[in-house]
PDB file of N, CA and C in Angstrom:
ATOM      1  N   UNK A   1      52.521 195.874 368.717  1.00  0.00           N
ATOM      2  CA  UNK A   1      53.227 194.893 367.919  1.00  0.00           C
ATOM      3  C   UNK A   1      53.236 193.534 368.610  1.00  0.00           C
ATOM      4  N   UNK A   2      53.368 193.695 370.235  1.00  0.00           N
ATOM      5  CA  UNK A   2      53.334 191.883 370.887  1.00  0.00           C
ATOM      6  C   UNK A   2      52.158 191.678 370.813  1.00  0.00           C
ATOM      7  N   UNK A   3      51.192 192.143 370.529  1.00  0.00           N
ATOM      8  CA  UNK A   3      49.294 191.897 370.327  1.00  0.00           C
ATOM      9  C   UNK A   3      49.290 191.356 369.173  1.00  0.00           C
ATOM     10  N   UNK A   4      50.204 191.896 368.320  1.00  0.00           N
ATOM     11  CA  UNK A   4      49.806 191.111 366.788  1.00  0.00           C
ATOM     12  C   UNK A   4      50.516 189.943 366.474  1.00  0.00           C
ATOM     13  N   UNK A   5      51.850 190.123 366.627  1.00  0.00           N
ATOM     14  CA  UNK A   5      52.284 188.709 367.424  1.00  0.00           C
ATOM     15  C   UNK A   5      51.762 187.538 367.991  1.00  0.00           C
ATOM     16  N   UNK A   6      51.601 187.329 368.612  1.00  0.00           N
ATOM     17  CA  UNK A   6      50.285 187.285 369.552  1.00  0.00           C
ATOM     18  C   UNK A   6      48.917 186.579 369.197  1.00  0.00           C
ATOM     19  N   UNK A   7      48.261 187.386 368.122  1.00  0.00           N
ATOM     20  CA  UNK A   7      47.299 186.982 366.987  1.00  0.00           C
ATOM     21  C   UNK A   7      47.566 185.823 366.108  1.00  0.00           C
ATOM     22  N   UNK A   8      48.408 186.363 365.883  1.00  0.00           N
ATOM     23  CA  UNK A   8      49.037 185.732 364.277  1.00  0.00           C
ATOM     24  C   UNK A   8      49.309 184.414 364.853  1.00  0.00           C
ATOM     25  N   UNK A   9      50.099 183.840 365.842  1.00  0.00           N
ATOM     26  CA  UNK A   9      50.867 183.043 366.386  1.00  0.00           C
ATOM     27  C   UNK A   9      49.490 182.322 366.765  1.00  0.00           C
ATOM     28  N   UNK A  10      48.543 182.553 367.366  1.00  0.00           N
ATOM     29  CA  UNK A  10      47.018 181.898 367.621  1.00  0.00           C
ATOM     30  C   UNK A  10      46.496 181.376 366.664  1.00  0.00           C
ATOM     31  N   UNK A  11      46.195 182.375 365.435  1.00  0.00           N
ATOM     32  CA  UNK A  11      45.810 182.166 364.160  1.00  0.00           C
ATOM     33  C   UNK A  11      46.330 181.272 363.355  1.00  0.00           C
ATOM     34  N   UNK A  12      47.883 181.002 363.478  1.00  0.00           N
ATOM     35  CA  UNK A  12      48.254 179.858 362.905  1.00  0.00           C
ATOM     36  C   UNK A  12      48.104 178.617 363.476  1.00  0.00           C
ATOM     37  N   UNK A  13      48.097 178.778 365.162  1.00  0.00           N
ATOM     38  CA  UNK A  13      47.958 177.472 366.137  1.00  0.00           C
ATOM     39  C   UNK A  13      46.754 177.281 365.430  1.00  0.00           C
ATOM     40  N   UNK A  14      45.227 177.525 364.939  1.00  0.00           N
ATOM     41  CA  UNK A  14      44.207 177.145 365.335  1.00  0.00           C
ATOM     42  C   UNK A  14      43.853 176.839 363.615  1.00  0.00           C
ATOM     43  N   UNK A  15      44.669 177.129 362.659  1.00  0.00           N
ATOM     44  CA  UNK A  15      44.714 176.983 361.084  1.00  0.00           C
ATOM     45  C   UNK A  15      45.257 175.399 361.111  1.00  0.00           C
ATOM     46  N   UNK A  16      46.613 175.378 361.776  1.00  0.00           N
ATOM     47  CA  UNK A  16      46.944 174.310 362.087  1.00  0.00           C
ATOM     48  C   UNK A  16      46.251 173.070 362.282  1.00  0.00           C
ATOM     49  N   UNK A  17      45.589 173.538 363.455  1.00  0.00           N
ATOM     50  CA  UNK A  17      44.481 172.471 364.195  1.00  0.00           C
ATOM     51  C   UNK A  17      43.196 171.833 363.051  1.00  0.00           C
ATOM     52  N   UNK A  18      42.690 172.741 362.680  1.00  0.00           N
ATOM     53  CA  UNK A  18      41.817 172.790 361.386  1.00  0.00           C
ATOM     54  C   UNK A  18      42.421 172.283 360.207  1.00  0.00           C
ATOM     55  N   UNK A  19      43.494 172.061 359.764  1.00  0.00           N
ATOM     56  CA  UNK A  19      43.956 171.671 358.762  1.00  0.00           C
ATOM     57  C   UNK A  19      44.375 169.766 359.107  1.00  0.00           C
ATOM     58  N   UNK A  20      44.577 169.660 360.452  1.00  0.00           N
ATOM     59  CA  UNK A  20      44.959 168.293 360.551  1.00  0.00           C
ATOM     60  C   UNK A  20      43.583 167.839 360.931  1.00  0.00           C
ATOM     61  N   UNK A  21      42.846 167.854 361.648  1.00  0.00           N
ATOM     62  CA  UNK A  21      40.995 167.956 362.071  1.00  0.00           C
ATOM     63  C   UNK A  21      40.867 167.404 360.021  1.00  0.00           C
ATOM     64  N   UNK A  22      41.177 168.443 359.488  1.00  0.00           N
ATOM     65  CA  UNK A  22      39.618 168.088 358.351  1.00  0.00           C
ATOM     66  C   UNK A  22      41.037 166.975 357.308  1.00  0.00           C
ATOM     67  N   UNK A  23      42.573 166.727 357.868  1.00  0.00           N
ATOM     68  CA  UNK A  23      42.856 165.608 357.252  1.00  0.00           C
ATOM     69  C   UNK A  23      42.136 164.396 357.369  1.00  0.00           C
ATOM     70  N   UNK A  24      42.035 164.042 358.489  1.00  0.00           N
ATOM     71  CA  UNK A  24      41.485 162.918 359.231  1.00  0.00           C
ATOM     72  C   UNK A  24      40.014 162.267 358.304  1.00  0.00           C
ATOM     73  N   UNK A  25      40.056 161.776 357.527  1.00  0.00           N
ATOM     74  CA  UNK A  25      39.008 161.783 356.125  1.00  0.00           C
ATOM     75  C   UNK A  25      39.028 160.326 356.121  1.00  0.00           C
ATOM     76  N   UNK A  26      37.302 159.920 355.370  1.00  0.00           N
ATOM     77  CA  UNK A  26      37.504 158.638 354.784  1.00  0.00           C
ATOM     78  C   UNK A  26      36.840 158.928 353.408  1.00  0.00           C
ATOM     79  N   UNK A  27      37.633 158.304 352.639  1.00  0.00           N
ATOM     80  CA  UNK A  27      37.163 158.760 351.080  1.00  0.00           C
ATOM     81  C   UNK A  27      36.448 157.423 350.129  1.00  0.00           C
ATOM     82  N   UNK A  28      35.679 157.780 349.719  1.00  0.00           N
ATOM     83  CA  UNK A  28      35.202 156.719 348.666  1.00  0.00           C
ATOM     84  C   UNK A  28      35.501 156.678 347.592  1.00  0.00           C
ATOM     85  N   UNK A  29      36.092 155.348 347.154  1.00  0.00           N
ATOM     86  CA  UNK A  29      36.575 155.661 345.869  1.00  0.00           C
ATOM     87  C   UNK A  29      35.567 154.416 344.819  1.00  0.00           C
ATOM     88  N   UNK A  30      34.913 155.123 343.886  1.00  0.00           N
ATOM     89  CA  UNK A  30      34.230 154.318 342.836  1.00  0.00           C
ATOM     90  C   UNK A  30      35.440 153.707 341.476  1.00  0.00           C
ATOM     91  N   UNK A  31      34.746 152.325 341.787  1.00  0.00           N
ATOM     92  CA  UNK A  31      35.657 151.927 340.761  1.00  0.00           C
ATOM     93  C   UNK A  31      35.116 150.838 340.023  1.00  0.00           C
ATOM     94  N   UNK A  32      34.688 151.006 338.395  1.00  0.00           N
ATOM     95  CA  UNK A  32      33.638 150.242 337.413  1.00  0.00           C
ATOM     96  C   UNK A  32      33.988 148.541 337.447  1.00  0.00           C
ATOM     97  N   UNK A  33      35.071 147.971 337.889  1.00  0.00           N
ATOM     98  CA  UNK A  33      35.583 146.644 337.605  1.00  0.00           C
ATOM     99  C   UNK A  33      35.046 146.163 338.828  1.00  0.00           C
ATOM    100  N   UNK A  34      34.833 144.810 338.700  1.00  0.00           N
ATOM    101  CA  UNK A  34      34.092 143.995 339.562  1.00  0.00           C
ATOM    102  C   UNK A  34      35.355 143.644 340.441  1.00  0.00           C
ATOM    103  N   UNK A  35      34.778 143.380 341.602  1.00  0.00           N
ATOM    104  CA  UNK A  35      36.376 142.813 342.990  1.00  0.00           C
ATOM    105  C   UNK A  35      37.024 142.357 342.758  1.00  0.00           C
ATOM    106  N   UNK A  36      37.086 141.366 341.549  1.00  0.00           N
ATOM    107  CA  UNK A  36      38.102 140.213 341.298  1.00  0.00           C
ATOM    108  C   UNK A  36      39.009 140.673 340.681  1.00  0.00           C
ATOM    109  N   UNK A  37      38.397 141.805 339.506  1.00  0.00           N
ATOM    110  CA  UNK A  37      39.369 142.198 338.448  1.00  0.00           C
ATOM    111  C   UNK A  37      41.042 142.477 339.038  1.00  0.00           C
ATOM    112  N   UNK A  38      41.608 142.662 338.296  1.00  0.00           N
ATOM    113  CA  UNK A  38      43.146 142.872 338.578  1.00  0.00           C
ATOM    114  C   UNK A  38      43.031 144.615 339.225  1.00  0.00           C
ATOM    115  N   UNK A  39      42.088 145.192 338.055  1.00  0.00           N
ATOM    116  CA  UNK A  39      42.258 147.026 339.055  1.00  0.00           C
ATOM    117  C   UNK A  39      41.774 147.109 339.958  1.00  0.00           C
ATOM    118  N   UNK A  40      40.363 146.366 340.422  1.00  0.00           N
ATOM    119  CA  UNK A  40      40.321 146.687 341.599  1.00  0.00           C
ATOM    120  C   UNK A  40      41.011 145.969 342.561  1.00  0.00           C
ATOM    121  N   UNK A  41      41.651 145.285 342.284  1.00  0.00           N
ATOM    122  CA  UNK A  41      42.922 144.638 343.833  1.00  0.00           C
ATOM    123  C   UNK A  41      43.356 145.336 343.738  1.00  0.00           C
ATOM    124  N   UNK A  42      44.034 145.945 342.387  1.00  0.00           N
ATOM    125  CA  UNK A  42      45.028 147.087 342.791  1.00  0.00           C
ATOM    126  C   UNK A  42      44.808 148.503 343.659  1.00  0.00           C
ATOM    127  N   UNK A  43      43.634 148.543 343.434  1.00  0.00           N
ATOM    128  CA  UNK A  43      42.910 149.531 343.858  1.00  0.00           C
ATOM    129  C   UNK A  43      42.799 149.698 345.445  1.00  0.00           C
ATOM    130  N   UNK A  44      42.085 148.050 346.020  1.00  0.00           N
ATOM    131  CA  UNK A  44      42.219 148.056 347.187  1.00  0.00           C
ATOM    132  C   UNK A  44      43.979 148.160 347.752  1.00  0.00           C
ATOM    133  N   UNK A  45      44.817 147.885 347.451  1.00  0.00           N
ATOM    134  CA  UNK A  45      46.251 147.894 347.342  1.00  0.00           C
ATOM    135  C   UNK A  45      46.574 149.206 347.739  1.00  0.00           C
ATOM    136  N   UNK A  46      46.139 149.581 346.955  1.00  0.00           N
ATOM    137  CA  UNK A  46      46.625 151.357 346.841  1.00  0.00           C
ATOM    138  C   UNK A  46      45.685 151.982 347.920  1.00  0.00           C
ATOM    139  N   UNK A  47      44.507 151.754 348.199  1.00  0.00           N
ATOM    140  CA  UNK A  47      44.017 151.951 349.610  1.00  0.00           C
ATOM    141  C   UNK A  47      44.506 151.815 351.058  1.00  0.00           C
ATOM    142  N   UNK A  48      45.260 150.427 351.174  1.00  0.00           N
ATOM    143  CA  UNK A  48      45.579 150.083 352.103  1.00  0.00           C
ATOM    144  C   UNK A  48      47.050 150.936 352.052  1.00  0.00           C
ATOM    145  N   UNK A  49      47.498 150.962 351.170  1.00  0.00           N
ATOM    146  CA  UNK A  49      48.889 151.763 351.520  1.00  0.00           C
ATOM    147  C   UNK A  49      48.873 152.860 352.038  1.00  0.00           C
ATOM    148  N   UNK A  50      47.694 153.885 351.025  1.00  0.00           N
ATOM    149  CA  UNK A  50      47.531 155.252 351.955  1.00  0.00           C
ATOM    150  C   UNK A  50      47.231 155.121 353.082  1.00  0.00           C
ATOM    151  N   UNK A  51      46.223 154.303 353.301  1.00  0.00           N
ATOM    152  CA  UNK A  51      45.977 154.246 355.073  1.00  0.00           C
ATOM    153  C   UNK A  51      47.089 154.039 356.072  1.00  0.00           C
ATOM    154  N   UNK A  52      48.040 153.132 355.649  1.00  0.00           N
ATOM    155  CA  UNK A  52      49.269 152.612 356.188  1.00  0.00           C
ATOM    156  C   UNK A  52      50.211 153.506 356.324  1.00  0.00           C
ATOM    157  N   UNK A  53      50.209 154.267 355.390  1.00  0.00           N
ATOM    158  CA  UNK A  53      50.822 155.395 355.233  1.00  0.00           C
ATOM    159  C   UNK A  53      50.682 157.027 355.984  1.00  0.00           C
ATOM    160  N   UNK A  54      49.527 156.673 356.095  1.00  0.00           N
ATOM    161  CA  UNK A  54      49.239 158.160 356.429  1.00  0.00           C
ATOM    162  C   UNK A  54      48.861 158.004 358.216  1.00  0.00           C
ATOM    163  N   UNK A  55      49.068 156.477 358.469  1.00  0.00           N
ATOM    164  CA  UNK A  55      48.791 155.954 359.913  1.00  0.00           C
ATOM    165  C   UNK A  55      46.985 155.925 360.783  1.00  0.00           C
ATOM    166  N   UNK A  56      46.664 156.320 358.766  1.00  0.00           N
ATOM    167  CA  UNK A  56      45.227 155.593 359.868  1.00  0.00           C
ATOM    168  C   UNK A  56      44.591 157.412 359.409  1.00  0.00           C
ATOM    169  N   UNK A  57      45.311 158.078 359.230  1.00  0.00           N
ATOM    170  CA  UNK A  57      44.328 160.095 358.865  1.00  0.00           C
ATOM    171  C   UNK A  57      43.545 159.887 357.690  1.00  0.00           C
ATOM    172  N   UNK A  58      43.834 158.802 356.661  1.00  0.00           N
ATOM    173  CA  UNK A  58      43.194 158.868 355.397  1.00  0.00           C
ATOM    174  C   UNK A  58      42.951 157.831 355.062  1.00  0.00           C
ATOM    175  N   UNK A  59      41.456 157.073 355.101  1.00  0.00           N
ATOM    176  CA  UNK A  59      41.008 155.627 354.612  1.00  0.00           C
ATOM    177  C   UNK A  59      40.479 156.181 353.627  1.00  0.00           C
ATOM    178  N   UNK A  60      41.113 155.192 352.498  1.00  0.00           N
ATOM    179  CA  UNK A  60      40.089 155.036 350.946  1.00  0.00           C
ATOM    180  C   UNK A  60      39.096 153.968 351.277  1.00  0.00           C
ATOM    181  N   UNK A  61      38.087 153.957 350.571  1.00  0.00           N
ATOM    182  CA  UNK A  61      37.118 152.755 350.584  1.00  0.00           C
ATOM    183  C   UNK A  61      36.663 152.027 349.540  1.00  0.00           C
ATOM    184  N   UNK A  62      37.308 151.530 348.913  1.00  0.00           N
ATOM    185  CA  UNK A  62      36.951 150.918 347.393  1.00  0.00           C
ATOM    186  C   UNK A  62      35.391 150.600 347.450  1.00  0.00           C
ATOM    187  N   UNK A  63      35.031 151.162 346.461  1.00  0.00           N
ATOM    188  CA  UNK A  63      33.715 150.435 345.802  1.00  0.00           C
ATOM    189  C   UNK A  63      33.255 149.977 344.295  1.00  0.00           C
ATOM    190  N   UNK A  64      33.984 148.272 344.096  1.00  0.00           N
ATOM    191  CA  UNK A  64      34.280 147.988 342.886  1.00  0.00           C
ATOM    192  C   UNK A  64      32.423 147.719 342.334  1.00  0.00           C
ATOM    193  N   UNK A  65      32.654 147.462 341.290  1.00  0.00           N
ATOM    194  CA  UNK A  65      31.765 146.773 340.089  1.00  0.00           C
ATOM    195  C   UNK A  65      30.432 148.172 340.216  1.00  0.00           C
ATOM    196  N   UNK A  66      31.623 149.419 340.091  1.00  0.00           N
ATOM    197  CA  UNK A  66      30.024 150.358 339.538  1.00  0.00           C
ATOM    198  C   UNK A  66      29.027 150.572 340.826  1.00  0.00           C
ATOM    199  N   UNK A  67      29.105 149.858 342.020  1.00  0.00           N
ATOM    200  CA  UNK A  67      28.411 150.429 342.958  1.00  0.00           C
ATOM    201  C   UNK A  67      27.899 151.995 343.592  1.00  0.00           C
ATOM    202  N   UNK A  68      28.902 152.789 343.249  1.00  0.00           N
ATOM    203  CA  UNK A  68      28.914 153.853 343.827  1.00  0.00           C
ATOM    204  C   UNK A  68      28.581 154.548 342.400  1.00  0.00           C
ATOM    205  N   UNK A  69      29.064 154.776 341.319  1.00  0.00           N
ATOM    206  CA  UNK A  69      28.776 155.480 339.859  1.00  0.00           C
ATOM    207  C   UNK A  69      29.071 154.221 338.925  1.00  0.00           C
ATOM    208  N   UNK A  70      28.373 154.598 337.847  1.00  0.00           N
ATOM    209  CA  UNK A  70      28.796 153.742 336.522  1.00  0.00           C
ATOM    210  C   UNK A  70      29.985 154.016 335.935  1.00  0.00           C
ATOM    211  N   UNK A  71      30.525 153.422 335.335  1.00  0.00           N
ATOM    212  CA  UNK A  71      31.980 153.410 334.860  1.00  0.00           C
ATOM    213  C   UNK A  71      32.697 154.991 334.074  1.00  0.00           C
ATOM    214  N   UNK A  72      31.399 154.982 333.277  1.00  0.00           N
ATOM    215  CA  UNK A  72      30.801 156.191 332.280  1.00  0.00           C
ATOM    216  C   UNK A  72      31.097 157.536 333.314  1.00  0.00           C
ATOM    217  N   UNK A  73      30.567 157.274 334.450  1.00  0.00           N
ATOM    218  CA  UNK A  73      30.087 158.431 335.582  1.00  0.00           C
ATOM    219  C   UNK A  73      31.272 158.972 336.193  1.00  0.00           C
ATOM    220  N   UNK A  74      31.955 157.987 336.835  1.00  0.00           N
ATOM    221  CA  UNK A  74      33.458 158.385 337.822  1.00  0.00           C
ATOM    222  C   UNK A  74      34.266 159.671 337.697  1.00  0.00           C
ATOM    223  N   UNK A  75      34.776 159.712 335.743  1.00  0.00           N
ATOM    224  CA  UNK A  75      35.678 160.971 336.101  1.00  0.00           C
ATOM    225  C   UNK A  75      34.544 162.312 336.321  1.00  0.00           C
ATOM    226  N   UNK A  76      33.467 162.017 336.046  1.00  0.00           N
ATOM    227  CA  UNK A  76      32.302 163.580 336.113  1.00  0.00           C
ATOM    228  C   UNK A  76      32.063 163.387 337.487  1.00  0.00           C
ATOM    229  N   UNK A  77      32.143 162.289 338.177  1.00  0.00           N
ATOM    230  CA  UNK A  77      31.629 162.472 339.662  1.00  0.00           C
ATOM    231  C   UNK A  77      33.385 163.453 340.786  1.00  0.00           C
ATOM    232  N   UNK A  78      34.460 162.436 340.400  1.00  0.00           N
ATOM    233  CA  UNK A  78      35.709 163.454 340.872  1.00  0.00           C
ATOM    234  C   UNK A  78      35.564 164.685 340.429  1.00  0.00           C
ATOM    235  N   UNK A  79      35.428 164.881 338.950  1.00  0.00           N
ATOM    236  CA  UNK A  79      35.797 166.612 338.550  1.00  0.00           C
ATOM    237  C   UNK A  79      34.411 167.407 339.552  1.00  0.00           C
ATOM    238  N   UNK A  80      33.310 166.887 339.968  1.00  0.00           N
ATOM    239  CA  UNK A  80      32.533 167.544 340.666  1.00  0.00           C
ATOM    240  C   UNK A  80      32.501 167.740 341.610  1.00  0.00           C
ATOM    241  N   UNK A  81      33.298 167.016 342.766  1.00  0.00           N
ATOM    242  CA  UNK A  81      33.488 166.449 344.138  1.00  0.00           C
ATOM    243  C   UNK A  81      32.448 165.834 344.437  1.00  0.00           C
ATOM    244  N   UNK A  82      31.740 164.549 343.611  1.00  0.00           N
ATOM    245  CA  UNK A  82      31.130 163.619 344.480  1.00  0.00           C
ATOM    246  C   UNK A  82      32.033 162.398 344.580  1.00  0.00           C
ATOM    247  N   UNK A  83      32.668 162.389 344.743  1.00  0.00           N
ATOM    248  CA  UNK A  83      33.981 161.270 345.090  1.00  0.00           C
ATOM    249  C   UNK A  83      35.199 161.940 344.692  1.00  0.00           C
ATOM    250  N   UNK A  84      35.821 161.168 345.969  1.00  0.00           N
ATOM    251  CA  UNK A  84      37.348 162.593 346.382  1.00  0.00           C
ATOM    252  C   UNK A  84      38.163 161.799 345.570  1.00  0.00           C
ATOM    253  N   UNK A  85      38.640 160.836 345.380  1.00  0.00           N
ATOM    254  CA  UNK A  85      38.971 159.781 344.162  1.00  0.00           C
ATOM    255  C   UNK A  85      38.275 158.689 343.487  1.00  0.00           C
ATOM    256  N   UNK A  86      38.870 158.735 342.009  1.00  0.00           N
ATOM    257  CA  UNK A  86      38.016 157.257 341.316  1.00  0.00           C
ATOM    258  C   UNK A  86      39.067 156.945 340.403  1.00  0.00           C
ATOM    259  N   UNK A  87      38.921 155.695 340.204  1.00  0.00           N
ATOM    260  CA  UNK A  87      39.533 155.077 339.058  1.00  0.00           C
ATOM    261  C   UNK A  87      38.753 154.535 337.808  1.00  0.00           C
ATOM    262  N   UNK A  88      39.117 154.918 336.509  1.00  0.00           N
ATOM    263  CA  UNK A  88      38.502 154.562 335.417  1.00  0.00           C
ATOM    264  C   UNK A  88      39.574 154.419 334.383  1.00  0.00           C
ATOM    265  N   UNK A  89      39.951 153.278 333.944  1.00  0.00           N
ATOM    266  CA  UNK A  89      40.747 153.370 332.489  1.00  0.00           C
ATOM    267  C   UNK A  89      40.282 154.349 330.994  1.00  0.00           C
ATOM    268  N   UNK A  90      41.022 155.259 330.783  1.00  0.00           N
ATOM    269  CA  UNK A  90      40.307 156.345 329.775  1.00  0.00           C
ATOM    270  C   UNK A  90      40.385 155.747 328.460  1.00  0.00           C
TER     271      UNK A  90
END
């Protein structure tokens, strides 16, 4: 029983470790409006907060005016995981 103890107590140390390891992310986020527009400031906005927020474990990276997918593309690229977030007005 102190062997499995023991285990378990490792197993969570090292789940742990692995779970904050694969937080540490930078994400791209596609977004169809050109830099100037009002969403993508907001966008970058909302980037900088998570980063601020999360102290630096999670950078978004805006990529306005369709660079990364076409406007059309974004929510099929999230629902697929080729971008971990996007913004598109539906």
């Amino acid at each position: 029983m102190k062997n499995l103890t023991r285990m378990l107590a490792a197993a969570s140390m090292l789940t742990a470790v692995s779970a904050s390891a694969a937080f540490a992310d930078k994400w791209d986020m596609p977004m169809a409006y050109p830099a100037t527009n009002y969403h993508s400031e907001n966008g970058v906005a909302f980037a900088k907060c998570v980063t601020d927020g999360t102290a630096g474990k999670l950078e978004i990276v805006v990529h306005p005016g369709g660079s990364l997918f076409a406007g059309n593309d974004i929510k099929r690229a999230v629902q697929t995981g080729q971008a971990n977030i996007g913004e598109r007005l539906l």
